[in-house]
Protein backbone atom coordinates (compact mmCIF):
# COMPACT_ATOMS: atom_id res chain seq x y z
CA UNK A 1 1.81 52.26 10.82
CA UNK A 2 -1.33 52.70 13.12
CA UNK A 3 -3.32 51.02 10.70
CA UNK A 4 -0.94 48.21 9.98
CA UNK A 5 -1.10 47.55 13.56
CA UNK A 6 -4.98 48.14 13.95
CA UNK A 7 -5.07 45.24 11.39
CA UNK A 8 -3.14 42.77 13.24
CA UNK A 9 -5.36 43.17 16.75
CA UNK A 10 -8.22 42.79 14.47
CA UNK A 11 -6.78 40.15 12.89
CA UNK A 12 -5.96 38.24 16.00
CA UNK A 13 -9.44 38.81 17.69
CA UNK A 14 -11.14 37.12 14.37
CA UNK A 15 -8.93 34.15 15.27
CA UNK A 16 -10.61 33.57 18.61
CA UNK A 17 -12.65 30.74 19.36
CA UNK A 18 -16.57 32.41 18.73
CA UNK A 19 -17.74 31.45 22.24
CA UNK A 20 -14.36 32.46 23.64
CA UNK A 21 -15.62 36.01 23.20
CA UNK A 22 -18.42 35.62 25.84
CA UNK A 23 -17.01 32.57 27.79
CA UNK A 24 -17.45 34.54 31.24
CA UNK A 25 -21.20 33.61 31.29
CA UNK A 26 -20.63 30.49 30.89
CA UNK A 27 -21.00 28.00 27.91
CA UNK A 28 -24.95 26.28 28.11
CA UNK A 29 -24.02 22.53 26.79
CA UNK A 30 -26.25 19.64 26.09
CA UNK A 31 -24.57 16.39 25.57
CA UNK A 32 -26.44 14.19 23.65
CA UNK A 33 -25.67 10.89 22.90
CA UNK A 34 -22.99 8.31 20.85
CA UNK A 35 -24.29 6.32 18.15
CA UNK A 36 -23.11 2.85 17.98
CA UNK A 37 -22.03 2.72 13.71
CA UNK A 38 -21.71 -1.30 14.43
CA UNK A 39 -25.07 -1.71 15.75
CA UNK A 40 -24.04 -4.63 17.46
CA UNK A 41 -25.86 -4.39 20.92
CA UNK A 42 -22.90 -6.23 22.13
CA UNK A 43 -21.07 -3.06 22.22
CA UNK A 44 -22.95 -0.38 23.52
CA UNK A 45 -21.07 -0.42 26.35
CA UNK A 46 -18.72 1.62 24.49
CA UNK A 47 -20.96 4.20 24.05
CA UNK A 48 -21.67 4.24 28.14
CA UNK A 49 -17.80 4.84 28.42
CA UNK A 50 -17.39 7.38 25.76
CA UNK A 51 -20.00 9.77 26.73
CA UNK A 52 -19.00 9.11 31.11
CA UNK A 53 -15.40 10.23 30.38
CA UNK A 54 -15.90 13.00 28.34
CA UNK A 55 -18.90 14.33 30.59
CA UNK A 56 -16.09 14.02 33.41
CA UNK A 57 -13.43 15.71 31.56
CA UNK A 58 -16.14 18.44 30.42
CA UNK A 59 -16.81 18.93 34.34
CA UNK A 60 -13.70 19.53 34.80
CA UNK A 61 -13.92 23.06 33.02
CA UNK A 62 -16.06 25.88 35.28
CA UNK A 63 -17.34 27.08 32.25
CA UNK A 64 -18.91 24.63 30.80
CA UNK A 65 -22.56 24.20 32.01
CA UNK A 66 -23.86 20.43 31.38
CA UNK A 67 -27.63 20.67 30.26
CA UNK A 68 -29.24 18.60 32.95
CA UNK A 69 -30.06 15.25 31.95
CA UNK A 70 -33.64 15.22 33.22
CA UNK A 71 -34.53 17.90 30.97
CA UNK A 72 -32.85 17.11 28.26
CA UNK A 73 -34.56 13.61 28.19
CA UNK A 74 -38.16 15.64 29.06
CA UNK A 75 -37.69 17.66 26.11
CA UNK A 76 -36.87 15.16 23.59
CA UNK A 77 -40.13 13.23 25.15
CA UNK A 78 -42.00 16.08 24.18
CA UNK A 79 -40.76 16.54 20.46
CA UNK A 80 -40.99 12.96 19.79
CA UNK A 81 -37.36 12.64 18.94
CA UNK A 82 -34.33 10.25 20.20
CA UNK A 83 -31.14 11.11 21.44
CA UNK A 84 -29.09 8.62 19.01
CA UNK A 85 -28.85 9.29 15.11
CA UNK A 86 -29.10 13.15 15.75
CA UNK A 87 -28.50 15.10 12.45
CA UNK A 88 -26.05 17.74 13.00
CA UNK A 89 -27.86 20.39 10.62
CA UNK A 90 -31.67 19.03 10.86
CA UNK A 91 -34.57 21.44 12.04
CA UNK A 92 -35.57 19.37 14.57
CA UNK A 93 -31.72 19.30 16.31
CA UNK A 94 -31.51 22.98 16.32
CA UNK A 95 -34.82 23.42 17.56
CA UNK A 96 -33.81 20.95 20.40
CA UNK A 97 -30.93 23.04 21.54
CA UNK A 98 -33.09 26.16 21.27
CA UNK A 99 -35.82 24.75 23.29
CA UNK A 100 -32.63 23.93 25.96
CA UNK A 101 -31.47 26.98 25.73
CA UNK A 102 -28.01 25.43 24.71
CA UNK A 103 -25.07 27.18 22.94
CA UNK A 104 -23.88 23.64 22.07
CA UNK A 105 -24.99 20.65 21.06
CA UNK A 106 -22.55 17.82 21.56
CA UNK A 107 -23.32 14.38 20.38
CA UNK A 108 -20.77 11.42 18.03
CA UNK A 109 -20.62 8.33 16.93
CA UNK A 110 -18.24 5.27 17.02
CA UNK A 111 -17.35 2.25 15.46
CA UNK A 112 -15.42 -1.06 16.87
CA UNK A 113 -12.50 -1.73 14.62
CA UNK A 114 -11.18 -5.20 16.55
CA UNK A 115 -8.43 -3.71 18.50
CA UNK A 116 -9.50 -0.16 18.51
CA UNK A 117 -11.82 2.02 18.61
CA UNK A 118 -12.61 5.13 15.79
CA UNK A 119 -14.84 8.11 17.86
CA UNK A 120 -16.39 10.92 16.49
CA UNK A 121 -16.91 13.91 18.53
CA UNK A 122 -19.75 16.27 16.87
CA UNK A 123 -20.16 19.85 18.16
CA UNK A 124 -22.74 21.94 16.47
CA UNK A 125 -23.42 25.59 17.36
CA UNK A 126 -27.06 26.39 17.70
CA UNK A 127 -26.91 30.06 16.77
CA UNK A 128 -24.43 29.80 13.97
CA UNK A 129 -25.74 26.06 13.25
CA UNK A 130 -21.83 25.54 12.42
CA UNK A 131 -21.05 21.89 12.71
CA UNK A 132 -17.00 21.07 13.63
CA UNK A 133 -16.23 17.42 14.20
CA UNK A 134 -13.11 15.91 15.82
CA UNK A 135 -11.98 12.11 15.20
CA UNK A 136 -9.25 9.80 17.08
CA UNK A 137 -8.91 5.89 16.98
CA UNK A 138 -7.41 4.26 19.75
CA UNK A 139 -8.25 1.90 22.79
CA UNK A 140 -7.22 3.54 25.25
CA UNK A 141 -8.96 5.78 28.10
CA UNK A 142 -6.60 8.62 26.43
CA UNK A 143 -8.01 7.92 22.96
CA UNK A 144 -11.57 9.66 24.58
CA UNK A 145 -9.55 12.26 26.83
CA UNK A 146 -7.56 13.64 24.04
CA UNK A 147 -10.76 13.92 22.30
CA UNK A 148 -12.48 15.94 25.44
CA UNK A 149 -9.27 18.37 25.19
CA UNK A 150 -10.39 19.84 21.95
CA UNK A 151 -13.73 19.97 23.01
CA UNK A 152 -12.89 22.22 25.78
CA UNK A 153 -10.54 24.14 23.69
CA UNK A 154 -13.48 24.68 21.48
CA UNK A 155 -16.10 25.48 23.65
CA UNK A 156 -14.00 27.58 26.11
CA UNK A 157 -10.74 28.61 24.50
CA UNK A 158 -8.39 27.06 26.98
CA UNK A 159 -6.69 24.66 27.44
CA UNK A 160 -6.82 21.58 29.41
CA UNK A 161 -5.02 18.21 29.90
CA UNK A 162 -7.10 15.24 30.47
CA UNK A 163 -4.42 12.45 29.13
CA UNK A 164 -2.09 10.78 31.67
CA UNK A 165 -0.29 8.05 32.41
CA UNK A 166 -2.49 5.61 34.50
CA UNK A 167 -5.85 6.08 31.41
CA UNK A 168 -4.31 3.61 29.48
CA UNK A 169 -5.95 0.78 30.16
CA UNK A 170 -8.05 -0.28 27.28
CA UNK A 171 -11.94 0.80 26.98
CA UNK A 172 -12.23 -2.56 25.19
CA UNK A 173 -11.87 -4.83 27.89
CA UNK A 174 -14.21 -2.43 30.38
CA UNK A 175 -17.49 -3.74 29.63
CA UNK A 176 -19.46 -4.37 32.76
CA UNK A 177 -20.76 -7.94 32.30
CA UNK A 178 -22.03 -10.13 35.21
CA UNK A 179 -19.89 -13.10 36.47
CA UNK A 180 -20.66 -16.95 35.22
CA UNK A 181 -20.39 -19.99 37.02
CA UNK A 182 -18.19 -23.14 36.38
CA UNK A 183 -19.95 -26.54 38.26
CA UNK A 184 -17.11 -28.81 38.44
CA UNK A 185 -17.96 -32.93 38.86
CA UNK A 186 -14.74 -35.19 39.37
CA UNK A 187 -15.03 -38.95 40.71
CA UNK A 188 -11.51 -38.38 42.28
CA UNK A 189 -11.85 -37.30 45.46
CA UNK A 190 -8.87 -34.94 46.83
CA UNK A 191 -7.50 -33.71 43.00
CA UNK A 192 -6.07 -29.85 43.48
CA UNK A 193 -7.91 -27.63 41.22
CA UNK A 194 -6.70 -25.26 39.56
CA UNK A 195 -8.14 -22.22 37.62
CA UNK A 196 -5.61 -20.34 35.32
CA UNK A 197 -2.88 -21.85 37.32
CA UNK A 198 -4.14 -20.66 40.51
CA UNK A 199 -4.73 -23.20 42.94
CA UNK A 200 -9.03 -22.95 44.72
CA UNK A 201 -9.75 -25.90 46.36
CA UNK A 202 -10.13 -29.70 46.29
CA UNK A 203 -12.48 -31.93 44.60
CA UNK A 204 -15.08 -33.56 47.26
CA UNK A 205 -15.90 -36.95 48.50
CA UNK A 206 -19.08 -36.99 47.01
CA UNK A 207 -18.66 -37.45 43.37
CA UNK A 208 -22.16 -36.43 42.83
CA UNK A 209 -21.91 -32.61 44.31
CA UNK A 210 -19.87 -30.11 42.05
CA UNK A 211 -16.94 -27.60 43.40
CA UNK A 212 -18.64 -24.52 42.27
CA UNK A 213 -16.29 -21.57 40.71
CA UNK A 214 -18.41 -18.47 41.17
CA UNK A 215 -17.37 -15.21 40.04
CA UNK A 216 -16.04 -16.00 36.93
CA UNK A 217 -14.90 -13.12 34.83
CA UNK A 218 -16.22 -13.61 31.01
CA UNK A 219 -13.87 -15.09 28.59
CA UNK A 220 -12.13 -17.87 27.98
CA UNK A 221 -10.21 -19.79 31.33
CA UNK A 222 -8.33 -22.86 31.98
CA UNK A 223 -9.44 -25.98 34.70
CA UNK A 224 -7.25 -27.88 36.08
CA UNK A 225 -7.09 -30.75 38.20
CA UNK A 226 -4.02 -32.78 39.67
CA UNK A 227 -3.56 -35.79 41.39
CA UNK A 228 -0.56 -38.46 41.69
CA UNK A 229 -1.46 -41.02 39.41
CA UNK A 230 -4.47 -39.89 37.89
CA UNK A 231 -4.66 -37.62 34.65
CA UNK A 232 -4.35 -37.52 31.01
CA UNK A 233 -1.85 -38.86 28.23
CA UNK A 234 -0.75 -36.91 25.69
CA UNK A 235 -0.69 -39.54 22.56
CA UNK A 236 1.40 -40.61 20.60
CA UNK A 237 4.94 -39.67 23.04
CA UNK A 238 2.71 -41.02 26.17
CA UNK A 239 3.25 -37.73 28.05
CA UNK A 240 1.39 -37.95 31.59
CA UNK A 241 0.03 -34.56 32.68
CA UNK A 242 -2.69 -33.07 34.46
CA UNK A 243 -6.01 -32.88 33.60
CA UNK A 244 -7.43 -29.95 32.06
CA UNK A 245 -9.94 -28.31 29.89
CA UNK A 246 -10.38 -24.93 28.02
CA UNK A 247 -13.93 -22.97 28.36
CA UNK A 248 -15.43 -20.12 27.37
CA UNK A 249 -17.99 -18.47 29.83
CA UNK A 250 -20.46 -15.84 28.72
CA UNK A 251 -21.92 -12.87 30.90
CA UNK A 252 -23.91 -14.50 33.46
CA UNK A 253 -23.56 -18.39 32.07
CA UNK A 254 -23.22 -21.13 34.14
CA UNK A 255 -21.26 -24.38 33.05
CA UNK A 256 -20.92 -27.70 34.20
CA UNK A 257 -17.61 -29.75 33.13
CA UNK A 258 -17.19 -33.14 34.50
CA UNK A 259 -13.19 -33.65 35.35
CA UNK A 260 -12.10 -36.98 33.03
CA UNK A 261 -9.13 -37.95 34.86
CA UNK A 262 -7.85 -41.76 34.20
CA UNK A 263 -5.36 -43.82 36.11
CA UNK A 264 -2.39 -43.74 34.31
CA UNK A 265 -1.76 -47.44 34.66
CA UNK A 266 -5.42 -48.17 33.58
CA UNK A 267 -4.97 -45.54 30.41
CA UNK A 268 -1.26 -47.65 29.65
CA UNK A 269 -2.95 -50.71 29.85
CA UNK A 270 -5.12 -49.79 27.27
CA UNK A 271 -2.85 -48.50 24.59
CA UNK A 272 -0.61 -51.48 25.63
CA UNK A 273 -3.12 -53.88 23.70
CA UNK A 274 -3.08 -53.47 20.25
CA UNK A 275 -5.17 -56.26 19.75
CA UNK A 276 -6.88 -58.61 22.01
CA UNK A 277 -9.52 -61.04 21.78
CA UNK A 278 -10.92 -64.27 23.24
CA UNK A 279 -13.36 -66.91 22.34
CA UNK A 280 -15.01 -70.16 23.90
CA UNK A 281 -16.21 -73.07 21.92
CA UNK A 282 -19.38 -74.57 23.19
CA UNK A 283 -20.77 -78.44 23.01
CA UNK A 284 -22.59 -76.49 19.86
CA UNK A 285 -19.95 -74.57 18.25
CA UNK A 286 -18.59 -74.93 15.33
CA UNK A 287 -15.70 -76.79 15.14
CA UNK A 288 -14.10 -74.43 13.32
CA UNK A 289 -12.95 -70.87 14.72
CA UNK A 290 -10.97 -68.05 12.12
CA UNK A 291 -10.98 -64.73 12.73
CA UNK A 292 -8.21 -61.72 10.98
CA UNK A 293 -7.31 -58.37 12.59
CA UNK A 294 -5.57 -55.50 11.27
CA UNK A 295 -4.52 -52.52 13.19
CA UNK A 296 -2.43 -49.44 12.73
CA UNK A 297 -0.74 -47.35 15.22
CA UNK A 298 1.99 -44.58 15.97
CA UNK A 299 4.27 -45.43 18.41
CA UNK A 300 6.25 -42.58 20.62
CA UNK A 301 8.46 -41.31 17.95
CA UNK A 302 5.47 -40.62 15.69
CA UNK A 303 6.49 -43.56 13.44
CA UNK A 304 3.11 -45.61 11.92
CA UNK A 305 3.29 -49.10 11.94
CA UNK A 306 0.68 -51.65 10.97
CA UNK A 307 0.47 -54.79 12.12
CA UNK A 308 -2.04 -58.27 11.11
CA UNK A 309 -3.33 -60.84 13.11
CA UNK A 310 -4.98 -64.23 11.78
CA UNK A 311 -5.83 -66.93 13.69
CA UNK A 312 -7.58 -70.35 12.59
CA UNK A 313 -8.04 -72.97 14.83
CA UNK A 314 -9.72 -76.34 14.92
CA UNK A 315 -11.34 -77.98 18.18
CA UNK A 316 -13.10 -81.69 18.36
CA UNK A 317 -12.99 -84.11 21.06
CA UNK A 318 -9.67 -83.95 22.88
CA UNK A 319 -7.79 -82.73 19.92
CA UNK A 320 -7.20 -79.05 19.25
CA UNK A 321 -5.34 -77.46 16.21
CA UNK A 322 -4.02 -73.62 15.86
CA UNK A 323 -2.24 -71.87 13.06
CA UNK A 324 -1.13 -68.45 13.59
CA UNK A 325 0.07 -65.73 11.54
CA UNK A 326 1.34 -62.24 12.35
CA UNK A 327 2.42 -60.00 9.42
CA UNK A 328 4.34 -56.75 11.33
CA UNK A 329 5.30 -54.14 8.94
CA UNK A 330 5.55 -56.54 5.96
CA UNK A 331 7.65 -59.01 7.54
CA UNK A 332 5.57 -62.53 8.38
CA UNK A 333 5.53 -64.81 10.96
CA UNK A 334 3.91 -68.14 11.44
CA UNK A 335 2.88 -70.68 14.08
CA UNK A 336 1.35 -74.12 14.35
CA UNK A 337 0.04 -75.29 17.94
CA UNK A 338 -1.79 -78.37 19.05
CA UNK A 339 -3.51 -79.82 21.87
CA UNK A 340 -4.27 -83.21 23.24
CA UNK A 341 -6.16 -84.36 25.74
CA UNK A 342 -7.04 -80.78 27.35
CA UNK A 343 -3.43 -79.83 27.46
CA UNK A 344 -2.84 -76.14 28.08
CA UNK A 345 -0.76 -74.20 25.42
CA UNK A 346 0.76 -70.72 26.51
CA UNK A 347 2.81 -68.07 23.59
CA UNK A 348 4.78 -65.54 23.99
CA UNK A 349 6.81 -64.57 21.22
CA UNK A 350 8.60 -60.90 21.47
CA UNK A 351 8.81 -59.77 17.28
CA UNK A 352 10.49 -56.40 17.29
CA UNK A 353 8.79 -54.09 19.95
CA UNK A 354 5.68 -56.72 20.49
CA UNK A 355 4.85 -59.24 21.99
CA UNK A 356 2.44 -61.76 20.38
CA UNK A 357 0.62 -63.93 22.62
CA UNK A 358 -1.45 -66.91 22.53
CA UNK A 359 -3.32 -69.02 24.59
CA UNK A 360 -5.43 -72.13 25.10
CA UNK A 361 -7.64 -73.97 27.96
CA UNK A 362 -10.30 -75.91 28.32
CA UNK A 363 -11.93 -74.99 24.73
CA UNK A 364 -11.05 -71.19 26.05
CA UNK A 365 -8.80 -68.60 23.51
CA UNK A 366 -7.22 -65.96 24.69
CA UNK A 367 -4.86 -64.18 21.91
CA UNK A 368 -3.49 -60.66 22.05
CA UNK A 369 -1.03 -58.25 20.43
CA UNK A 370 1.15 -55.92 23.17
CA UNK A 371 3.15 -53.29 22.94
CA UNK A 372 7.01 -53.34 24.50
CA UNK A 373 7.44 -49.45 24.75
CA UNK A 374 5.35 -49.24 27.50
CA UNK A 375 4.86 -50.67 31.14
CA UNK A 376 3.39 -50.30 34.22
CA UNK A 377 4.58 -47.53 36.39
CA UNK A 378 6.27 -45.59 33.48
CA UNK A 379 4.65 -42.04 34.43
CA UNK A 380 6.46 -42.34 37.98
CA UNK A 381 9.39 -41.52 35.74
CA UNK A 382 8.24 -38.19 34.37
């Protein structure tokens, strides 16, 4: 029965973590560093993070004795090595943590998966030259603490809780990158400006010095500028909104956007015209004047329509001939004007949702093609 027992103790003390046994002196650790498996040098930041949290978390334990980092960096000088890409087993490694006088060496890798994270926590024991590895994949601050908890189990035998509640913002999105700068022109003086829906400021008299947006965290942000009747249209329903423009801003860029607001009765006027043209004979034009337009266009429903204008006309002396034709969606229409003795001639003949107009003075033609769905004024009611 003695010896049954005897077993079991023995048994048990086997189990123990090896540097458990003399933990009391204290555990000699050199932390080396994190190799970035990506080798993007956009995200060695992670690396920073990685190594500062578990070097906290590590602190945390009184047993654990952190290799300075002076010496650590003096040594490797003087063997000619580098702290990334270590090799758990290789000669040179062990020799490093003998020359530290280390019990440990810790050191890992990582690689950027998108949304998270994959670390690699490598411990190797410079006596035993045992290797152990640990591995999590998250985002999270508690994806690198969870990791530092089996460290210190390891190391030390005890255990500790690093993971809580407010570590879980994501490692991802802490990369220390300097502010840009967004140089905003606008010609209108007085618009509200808006950035991500917050309002900053106005736009200034001059139209020739930006508002300047300093500060700007990297990424992608929304500009915004509003002012009663100025804007943009959102084609083809005619919606009047604000202006605004999307950017991207990199670490330390600065920007310039120039605000393209229109008055919204200037911007209806345009898409009012479908077609518009105008032509004066001369004492040496030809007589003769014929000219054909074609022209497609959605109106606010999304429904395409296409629409033909001809016009030949025929001015000498005092006498002055027009025929017109307007073919709307298949359908044709005709007209035959004339002229004497300088007389003016005025159309306007509504066909569906245009108007088709024509005119004549003094050897001067004016013709045009507008629209009926839309008027003056029309973004007061929105």
């Amino acid at each position: 029965m003695k010896r049954i027992l005897l077993s079991l103790i023995l048994a048990q003390f086997l189990l123990l973590p090896l540097t458990a046994q003399t933990v009391s002196d204290g555990v000699e650790t050199a932390f080396l560093d994190f190799e970035n498996i990506n080798m993007d040098p956009a995200l060695d930041y992670l690396g920073g993070i990685i190594k500062g949290i578990l070097l906290y978390d590590m602190s945390q334990n009184d047993y654990i004795r952190l290799v300075n980092r002076s010496k650590l960096e003096k040594v490797v000088d003087e063997q000619n090595l580098r702290l990334s890409g270590i090799s758990a087993n290789s000669e040179n490694t062990l020799q490093l943590g003998r020359t530290l006088g280390a019990d440990w060496l810790v050191y890992g890798e990582y690689i950027y998966l998108g949304r998270d994270v994959l670390i690699t926590v490598s411990l190797t024991n410079v006596e035993t030259t045992r290797t152990f590895a640990y591995s999590d994949r998250g985002s999270s601050e508690n994806t690198i603490h969870s990791l530092a908890e089996k460290v210190v189990m390891k190391l030390t035998g005890m255990e500790m809780t690093f993971q809580n509640d407010n570590s879980i913002r994501s490692i991802i999105s802490m990369r220390d990158e300097s502010p840009g700068e967004l140089q905003l022109y606008s010609w209108v003086a007085g618009a509200e400006i808006y950035l991500d829906d917050e309002f900053i400021g106005y736009t200034g008299e001059n139209n020739k010095v930006p508002f300047i947006i300093e500060k700007l965290e990297p990424g992608i942000h929304i500009v915004r500028t509003h002012y009663w009747t100025f804007g943009e249209v959102d084609l083809p329903e005619v919606i009047f909104r604000d202006w605004d423009e999307e950017f991207e801003i990199n670490p330390g860029e600065k920007i310039v956007i120039r605000a393209n607001q229109r008055q919204f009765n200037s911007i209806i006027y345009d898409l009012q015209q479908l077609i518009r043209e105008d032509y004066r004979y001369k004492s040496d034009s030809d007589p003769l004047y014929e000219k054909q337009h074609k022209v497609s266009w959605l109106d606010r429903e999304s429904k395409e329509h296409e629409i033909e204008y001809t016009v030949k006309s025929h001015y000498e002396k005092n006498l002055y001939k027009c025929d017109l034709r307007v073919i709307y969606d298949g359908d044709e229409f005709n007209w035959s004007l004339e002229s004497i003795d300088e007389e003016s001639i005025d159309l306007k003949e509504i066909i569906k949702d245009v108007e088709v107009r024509f005119s004549y003075s003094r050897g001067r033609i004016d013709y045009a093609i507008w629209r009926q769905d839309l008027e003056q004024g029309m973004w007061q009611d929105q």
